[in-house]
Protein backbone atom coordinates (compact mmCIF):
# COMPACT_ATOMS: atom_id res chain seq x y z
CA UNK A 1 0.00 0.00 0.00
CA UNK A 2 2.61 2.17 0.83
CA UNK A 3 4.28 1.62 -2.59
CA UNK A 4 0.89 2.70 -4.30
CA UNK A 5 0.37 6.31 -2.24
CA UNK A 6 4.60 6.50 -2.93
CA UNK A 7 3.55 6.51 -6.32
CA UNK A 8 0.27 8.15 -6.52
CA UNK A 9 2.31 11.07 -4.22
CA UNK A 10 5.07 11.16 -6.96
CA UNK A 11 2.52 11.30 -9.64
CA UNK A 12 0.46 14.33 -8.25
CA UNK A 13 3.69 16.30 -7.92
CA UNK A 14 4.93 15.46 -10.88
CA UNK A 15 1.24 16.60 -12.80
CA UNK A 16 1.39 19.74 -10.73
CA UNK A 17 4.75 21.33 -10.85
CA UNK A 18 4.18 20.80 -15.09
CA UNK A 19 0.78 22.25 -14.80
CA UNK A 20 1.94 24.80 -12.44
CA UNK A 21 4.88 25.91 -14.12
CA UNK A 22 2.90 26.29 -17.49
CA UNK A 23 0.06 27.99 -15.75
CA UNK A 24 2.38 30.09 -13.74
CA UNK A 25 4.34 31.20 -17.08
CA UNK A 26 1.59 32.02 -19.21
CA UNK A 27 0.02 34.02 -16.57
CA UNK A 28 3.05 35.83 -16.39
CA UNK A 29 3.03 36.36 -19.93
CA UNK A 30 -0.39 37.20 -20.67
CA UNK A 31 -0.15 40.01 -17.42
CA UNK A 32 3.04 41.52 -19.13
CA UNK A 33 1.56 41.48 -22.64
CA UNK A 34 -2.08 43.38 -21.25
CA UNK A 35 0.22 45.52 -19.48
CA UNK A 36 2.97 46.79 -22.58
CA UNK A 37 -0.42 47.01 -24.39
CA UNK A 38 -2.10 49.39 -21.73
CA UNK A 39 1.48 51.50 -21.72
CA UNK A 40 1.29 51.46 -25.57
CA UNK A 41 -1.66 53.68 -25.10
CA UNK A 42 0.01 55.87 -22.69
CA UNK A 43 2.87 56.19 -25.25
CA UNK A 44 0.60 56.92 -28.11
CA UNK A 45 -1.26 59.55 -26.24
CA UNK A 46 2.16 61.16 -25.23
CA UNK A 47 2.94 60.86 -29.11
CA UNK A 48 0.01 62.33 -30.29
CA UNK A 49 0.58 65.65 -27.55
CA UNK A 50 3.98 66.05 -28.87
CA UNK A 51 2.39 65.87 -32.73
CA UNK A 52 -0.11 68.93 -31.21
CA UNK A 53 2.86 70.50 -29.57
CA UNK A 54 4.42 71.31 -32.97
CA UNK A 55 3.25 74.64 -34.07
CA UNK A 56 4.19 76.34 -37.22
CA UNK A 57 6.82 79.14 -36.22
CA UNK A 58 8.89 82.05 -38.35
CA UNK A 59 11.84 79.77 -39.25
CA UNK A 60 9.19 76.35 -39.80
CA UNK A 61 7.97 74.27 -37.58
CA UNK A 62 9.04 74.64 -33.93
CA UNK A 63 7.94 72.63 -30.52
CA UNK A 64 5.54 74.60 -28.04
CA UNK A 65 7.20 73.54 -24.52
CA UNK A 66 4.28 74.71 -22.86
CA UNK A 67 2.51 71.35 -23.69
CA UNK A 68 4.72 69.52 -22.80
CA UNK A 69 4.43 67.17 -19.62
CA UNK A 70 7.03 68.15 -17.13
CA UNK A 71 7.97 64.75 -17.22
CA UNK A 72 10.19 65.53 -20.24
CA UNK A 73 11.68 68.33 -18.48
CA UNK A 74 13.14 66.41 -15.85
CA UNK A 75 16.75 64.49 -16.30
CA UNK A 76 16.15 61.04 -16.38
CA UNK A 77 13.02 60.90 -15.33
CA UNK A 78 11.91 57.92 -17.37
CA UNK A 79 9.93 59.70 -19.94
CA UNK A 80 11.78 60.56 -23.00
CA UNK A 81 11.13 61.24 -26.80
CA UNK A 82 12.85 61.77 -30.18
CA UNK A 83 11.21 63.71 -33.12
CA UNK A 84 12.91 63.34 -36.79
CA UNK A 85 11.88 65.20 -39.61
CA UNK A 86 13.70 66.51 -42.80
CA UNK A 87 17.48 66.33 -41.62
CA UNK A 88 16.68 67.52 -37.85
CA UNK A 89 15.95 66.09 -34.65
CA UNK A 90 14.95 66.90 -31.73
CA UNK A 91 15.30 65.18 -28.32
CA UNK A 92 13.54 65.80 -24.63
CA UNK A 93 15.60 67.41 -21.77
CA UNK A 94 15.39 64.16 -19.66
CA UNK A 95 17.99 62.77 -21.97
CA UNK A 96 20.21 64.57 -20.74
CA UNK A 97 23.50 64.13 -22.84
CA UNK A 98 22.09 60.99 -24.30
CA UNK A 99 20.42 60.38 -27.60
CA UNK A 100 17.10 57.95 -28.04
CA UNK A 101 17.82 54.91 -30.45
CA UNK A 102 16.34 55.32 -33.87
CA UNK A 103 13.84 52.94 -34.59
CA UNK A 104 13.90 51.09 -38.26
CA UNK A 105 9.82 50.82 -38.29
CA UNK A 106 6.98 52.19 -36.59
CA UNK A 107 4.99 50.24 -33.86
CA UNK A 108 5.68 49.16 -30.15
CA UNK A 109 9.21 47.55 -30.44
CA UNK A 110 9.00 44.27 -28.54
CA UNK A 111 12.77 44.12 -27.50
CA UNK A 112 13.68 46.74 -24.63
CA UNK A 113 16.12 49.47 -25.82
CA UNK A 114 18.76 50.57 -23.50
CA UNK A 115 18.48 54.25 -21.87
CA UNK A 116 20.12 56.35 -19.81
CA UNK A 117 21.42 54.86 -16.45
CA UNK A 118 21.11 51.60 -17.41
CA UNK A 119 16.97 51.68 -17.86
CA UNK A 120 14.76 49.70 -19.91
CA UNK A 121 12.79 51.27 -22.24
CA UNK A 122 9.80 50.43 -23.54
CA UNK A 123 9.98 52.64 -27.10
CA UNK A 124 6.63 53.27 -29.47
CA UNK A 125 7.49 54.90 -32.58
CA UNK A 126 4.54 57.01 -34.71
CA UNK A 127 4.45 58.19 -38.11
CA UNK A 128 2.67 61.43 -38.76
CA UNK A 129 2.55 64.11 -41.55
CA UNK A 130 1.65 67.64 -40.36
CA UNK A 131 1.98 71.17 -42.00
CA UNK A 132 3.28 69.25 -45.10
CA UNK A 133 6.06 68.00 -43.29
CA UNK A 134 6.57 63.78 -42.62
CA UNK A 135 7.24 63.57 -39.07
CA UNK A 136 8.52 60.55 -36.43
CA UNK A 137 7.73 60.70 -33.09
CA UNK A 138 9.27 57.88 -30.85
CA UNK A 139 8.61 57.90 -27.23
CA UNK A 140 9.94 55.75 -24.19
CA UNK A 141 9.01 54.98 -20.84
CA UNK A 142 11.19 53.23 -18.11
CA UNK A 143 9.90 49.34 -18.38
CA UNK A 144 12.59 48.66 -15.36
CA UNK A 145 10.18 49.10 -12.32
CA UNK A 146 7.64 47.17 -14.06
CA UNK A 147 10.51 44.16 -14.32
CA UNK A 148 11.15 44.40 -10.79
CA UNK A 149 7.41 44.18 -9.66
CA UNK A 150 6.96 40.88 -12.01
CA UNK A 151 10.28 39.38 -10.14
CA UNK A 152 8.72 40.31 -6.79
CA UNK A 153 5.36 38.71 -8.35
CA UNK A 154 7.59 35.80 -9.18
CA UNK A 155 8.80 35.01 -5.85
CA UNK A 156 5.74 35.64 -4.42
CA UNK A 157 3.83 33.41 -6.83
CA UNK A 158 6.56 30.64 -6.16
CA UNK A 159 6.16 30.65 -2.43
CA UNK A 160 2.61 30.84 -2.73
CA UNK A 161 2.70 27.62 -5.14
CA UNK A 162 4.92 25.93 -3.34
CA UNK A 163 3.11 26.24 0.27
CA UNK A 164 -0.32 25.06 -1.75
CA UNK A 165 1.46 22.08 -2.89
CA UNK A 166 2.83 20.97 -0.28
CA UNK A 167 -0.69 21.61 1.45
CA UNK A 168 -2.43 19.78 -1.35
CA UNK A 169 -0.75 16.37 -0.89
CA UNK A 170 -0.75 16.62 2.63
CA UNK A 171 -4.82 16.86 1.82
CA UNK A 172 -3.73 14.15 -0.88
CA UNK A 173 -2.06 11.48 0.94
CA UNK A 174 -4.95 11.72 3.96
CA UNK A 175 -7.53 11.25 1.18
CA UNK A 176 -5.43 8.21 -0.49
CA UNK A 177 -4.61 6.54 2.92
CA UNK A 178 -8.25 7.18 3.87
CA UNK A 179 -9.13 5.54 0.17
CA UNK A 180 -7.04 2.61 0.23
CA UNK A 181 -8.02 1.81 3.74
CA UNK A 182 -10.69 -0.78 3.10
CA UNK A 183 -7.62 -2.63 0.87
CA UNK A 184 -4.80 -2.17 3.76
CA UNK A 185 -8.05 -4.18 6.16
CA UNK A 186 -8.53 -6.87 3.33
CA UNK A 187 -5.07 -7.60 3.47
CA UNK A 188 -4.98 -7.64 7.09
CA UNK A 189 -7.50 -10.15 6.73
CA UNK A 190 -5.91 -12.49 3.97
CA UNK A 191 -2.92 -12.47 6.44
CA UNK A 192 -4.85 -13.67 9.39
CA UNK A 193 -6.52 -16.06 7.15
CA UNK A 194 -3.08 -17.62 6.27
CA UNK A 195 -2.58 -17.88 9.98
CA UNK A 196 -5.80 -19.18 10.68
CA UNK A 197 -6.95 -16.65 12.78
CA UNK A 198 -10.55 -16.38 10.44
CA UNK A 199 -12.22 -18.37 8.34
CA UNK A 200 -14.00 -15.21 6.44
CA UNK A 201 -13.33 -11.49 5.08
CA UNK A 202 -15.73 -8.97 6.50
CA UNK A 203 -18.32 -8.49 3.86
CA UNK A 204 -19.01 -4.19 5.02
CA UNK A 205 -16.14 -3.05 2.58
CA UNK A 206 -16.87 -0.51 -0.62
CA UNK A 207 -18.79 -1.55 -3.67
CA UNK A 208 -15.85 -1.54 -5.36
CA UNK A 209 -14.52 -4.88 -3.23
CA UNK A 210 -17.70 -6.35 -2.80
CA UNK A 211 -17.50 -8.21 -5.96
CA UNK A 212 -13.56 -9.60 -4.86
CA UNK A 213 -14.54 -10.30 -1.43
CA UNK A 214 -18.20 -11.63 -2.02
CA UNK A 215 -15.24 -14.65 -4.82
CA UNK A 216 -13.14 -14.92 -1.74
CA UNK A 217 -15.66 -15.74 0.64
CA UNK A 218 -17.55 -18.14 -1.51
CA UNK A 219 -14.23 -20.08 -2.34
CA UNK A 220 -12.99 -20.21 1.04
CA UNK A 221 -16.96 -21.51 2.23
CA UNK A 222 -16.16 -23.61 -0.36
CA UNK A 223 -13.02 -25.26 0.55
CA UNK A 224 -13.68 -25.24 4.18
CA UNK A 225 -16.72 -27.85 3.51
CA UNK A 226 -14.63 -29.64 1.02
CA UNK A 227 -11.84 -30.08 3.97
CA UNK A 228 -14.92 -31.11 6.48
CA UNK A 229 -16.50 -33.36 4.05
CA UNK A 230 -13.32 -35.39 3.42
CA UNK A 231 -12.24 -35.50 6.60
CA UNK A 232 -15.30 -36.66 7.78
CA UNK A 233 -15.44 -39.08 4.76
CA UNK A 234 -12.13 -40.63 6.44
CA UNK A 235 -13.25 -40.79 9.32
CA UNK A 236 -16.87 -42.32 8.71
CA UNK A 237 -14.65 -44.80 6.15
CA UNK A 238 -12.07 -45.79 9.00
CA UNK A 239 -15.21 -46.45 11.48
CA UNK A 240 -17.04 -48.58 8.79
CA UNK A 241 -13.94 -50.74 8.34
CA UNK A 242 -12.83 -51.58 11.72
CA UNK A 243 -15.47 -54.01 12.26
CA UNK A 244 -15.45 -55.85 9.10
CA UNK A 245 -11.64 -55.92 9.88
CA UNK A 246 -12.13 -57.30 13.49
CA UNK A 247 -14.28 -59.94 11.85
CA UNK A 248 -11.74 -61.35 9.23
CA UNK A 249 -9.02 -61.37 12.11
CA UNK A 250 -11.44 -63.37 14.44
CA UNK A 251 -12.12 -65.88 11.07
CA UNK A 252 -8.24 -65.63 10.59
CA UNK A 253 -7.41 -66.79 14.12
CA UNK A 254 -10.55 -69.15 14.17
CA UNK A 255 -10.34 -73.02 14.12
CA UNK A 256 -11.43 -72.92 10.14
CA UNK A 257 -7.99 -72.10 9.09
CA UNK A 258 -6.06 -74.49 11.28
CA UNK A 259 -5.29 -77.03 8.50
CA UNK A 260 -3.64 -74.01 6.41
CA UNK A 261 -1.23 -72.15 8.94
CA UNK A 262 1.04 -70.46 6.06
CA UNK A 263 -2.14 -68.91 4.82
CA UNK A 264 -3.22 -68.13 8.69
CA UNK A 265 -0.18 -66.33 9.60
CA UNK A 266 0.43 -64.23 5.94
CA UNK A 267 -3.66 -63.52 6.43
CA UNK A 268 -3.20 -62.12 10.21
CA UNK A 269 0.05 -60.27 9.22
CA UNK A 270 -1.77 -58.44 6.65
CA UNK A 271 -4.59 -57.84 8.47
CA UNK A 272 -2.82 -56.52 11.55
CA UNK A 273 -0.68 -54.17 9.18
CA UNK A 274 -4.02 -52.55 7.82
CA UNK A 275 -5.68 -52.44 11.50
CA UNK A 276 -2.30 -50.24 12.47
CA UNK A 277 -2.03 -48.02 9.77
CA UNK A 278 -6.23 -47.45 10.05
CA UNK A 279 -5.64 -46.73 13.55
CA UNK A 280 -2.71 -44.31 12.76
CA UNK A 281 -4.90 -42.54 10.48
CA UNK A 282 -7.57 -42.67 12.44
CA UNK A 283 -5.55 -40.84 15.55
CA UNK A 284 -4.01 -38.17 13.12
CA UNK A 285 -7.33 -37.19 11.83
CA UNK A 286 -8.51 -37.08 15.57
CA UNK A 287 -5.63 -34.45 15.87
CA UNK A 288 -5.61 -32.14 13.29
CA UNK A 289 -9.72 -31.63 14.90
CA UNK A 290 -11.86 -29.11 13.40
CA UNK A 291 -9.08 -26.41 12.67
CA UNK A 292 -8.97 -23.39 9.93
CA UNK A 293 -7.07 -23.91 6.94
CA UNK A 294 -3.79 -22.21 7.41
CA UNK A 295 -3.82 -22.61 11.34
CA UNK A 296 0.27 -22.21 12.30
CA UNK A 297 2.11 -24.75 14.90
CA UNK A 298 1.95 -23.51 17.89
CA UNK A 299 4.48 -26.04 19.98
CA UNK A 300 2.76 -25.32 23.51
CA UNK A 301 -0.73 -26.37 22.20
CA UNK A 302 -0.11 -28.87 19.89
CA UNK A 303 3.00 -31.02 21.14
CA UNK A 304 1.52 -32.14 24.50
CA UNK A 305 -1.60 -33.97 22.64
CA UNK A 306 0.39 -35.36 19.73
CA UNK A 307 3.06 -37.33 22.46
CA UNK A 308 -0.03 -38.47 24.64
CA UNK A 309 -1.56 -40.03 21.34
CA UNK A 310 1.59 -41.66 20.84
CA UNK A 311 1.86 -42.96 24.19
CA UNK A 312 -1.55 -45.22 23.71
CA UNK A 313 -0.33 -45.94 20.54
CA UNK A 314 3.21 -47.26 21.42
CA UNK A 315 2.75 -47.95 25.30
CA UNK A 316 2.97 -45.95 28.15
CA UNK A 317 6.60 -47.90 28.50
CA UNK A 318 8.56 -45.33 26.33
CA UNK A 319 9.08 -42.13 27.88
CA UNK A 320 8.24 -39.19 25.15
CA UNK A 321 9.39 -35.75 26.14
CA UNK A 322 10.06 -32.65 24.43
CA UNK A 323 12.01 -29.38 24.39
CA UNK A 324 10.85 -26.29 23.09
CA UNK A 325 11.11 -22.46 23.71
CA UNK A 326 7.91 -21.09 25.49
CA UNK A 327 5.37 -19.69 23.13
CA UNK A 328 7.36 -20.89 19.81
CA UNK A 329 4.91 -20.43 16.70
CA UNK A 330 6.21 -22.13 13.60
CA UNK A 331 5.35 -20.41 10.57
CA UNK A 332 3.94 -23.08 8.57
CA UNK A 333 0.46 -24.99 8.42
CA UNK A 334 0.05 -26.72 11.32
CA UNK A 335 -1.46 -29.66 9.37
CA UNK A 336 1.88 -29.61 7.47
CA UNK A 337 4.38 -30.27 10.61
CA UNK A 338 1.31 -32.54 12.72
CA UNK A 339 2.22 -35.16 9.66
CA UNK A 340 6.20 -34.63 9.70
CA UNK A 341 6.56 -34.80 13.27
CA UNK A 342 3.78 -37.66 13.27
CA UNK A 343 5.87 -39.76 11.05
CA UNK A 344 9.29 -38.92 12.77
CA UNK A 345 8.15 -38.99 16.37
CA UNK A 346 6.42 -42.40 15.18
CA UNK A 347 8.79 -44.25 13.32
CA UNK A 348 10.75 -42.99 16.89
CA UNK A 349 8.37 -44.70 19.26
CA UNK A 350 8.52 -48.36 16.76
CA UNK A 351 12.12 -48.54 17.10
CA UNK A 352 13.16 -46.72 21.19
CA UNK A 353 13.79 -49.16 23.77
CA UNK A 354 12.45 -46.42 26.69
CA UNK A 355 13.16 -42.94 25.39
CA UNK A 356 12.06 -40.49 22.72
CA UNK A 357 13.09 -37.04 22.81
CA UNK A 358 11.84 -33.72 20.70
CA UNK A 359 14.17 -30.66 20.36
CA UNK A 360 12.62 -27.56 18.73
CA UNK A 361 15.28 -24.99 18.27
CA UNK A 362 14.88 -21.47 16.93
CA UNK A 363 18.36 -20.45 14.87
CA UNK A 364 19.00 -17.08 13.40
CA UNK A 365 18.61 -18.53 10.01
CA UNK A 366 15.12 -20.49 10.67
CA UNK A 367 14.05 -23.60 12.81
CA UNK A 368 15.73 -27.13 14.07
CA UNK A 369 13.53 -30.10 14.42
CA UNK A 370 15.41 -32.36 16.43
CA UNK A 371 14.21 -36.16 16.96
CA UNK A 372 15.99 -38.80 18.72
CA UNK A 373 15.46 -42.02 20.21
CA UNK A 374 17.17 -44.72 22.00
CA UNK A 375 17.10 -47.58 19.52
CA UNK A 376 19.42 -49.49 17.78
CA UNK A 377 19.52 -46.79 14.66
CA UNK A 378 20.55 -47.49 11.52
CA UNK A 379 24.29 -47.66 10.09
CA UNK A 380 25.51 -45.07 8.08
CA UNK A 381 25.57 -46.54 4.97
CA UNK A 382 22.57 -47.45 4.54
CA UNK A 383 20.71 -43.84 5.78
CA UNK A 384 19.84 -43.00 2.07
CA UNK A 385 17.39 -45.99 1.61
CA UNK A 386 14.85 -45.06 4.19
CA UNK A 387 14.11 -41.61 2.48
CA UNK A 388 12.45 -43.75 -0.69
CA UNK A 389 8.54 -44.49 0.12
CA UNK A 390 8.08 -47.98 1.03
CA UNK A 391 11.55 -48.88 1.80
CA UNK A 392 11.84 -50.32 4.92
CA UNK A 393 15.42 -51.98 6.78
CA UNK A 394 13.20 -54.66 8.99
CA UNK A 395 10.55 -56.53 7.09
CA UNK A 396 9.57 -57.69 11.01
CA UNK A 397 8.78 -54.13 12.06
CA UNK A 398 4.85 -53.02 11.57
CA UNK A 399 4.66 -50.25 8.87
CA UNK A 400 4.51 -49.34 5.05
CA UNK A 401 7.49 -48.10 4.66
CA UNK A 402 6.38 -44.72 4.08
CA UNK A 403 6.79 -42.42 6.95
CA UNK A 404 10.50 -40.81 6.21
CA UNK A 405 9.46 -40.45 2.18
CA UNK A 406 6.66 -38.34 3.48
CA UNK A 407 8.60 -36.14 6.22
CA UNK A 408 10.95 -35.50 3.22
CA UNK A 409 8.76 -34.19 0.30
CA UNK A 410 6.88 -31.87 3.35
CA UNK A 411 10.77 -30.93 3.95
CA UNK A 412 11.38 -30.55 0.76
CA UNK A 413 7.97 -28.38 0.16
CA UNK A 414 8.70 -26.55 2.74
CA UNK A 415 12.23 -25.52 1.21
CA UNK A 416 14.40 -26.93 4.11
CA UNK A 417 16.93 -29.85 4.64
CA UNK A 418 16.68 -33.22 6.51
CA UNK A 419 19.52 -35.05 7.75
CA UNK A 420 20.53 -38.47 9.70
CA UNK A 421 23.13 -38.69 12.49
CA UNK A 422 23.56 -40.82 16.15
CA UNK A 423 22.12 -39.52 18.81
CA UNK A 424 23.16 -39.09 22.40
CA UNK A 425 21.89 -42.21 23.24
CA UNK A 426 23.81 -44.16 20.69
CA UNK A 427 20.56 -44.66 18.37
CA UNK A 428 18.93 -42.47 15.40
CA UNK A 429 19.02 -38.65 15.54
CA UNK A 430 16.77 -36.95 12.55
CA UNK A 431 17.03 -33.51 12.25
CA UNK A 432 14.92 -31.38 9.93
CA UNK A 433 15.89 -27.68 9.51
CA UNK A 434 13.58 -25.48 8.06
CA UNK A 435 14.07 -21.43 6.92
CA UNK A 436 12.19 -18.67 8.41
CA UNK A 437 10.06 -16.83 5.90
């Protein structure tokens, strides 16, 4: 979320310094062109008074200073003008010493001509023909304290802009947090629902969500009674099977087969293998209970009931104990590490003479699952073979064969490493280490 208003933030000011600075400089522009045009009326009017101001005299004509603006009389004063005609020219006393550039055409010139003491001047020349005679007027005005009011305009404008921007994504990031809130809560949500702390999104969001949420909810509903119906299934198939079961092995121990005792013995065997592993299944269903998908391991809650279950399974002989930090949380499914330490802690319990011990270590790196038991273990050369589903070292032991293959492809999903060694005890050490994510 953060990345989105990062970019939506980046985005605004990016639109509004281009818009601003384009606004910004054609206002600019536009003021200062209105303005040269309202002093080109000025000029002309001064123009047309100094046209009036020529009078016919006894040498020709001759320039009545009484109408002239005082202005003109002062040195420097900002007003100036030039009149050519025939070979002549004449030039206000504000000039000074210093001559008015000729101008090539008539018209406002658009390019400022230097004046005296460094001014700008804004210059219109006229064209006009009076008493027979073709005459030029050009007059000037000081454009420099018109520059230096647009600069102070410009650094007040600039301020100005950049106080409202920084106001208007302070305004904009409160409305985008405030928009993308209902988002930031839906992911809250999808996270807890990967922990299994919910089994549902709230359904009061906008009616722009309603539509993903309303798909979310329905699959989840929809997985949820998948997960009951097949566990149930199991369990209601497990049930329905025991007592056909019991009855064969009653028939298989009965006085019918007594001539055949090959057949008697391969027939009970079997049988007895597929009571175990029902029972197994029967007592990890029984564990994993009515749980949310996605529920994490929590060791404190979960590690006491699966070594109990194990203890009716294998006898209350073996002692099972277990180490762990208090409060540990794994951070995978809890149905995930209920079937690799069932398997481990189980093939444990079939092969310990009196002890079984769990270690649960947390490492900078991730997590050490640490089983070991006191049996006779299994030589190091042949470690490899019990990682393949269905091998098995001891055709006399009860099992399938299958429990290590399993622990290994959750390992192995799970994107950690398993490995054999001898444990304290002098029998088999498996240890499963698994990276934090």
């Amino acid at each position: 979320m953060r990345s989105i208003q990062r970019r939506l933030s980046l985005g605004l000011i990016t639109v509004m310094l281009v818009v601003g600075l384009v606004l910004a400089q054609t206002s600019l522009w536009l003021f200062e062109v209105g303005l040269q045009r309202y002093l080109e009326a000025g000029l002309r009017e001064d123009s047309e008074s100094l046209l009036l101001a020529l009078v016919r005299g006894p040498q020709g004509l001759q320039l009545d200073e009484r109408r002239l603006s005082p202005a003109y009389q002062r040195p420097f004063s900002g007003h100036y003008f030039r009149i050519d005609f025939a070979d002549v020219h004449w030039r206000s006393r504000s000039l000074w010493d210093q001559e008015l550039p000729q101008l090539q055409r008539a018209g406002l010139q658009s390019d400022l001509q230097l004046g005296p003491e460094g001014q700008q001047l804004l210059v219109l020349r006229s064209d006009y023909k009076r008493l027979g005679q073709s005459i030029s007027i050009s007059v000037a005005q000081d454009y420099t304290p018109v520059r230096e009011s647009f600069q102070r305009m410009r650094q007040v404008g600039l301020g100005l802009g950049l106080a409202g921007l920084l106001l208007i994504l302070l305004l904009q990031r409160i409305t985008v947090r405030r928009a993308l809130r209902p988002l930031e809560t839906a992911r809250e949500q999808i996270a807890q629902l990967q922990q299994g702390q919910r089994s549902q999104l709230d359904a009061q969001v906008p009616v722009e969500l309603e539509p993903l949420v309303a798909q979310i909810n329905h699959l989840l509903a929809h997985t949820e009674d998948s997960l009951n119906r097949s566990r149930n299934a199991l369990g209601n198939l497990g049930h329905a099977l025991k007592t056909p079961l019991a009855v064969l092995l009653s028939l298989a121990s009965g006085p019918k087969l007594e001539g055949h005792p090959e057949v008697r013995r391969v027939l009970l065997e079997q049988l007895q293998q597929v009571q175990q592993r029902l029972n197994r299944e029967l007592n990890r269903a029984r564990l994993a209970g009515d749980a949310l998908p996605g529920v994490l391991f929590e060791c404190d809650a979960e590690l006491p009931g699966l070594l109990a279950t194990l203890n009716m399974i294998h006898g209350e002989h073996l002692d099972l104990s277990y180490q762990a930090p208090p409060g540990l949380r794994l951070p995978w499914d809890r149905e995930d590490l209920l079937e690799l330490l069932g398997n481990l802690l189980d093939n444990a319990c079939k092969w310990a003479d009196a002890q079984v011990r769990l270690s649960v270590e947390e490492r900078p790196q991730g997590f050490c699952l640490r089983v070991e038991d006191d049996g006779p273990g299994i030589p190091e050369a042949r470690r490899n073979e019990v990682f393949s589903r269905g091998a098995r070292l001891d055709e006399q032991t009860d099992g399938h064969g299958l429990g290590l293959g399993i622990v290994r492809d959750i390992v192995d999903a799970c994107g950690g490493t398993l490995s054999l060694g001898d444990s304290e005890w002098g029998g088999l050490r498996v240890e499963v280490e698994l990276p934090k994510r």
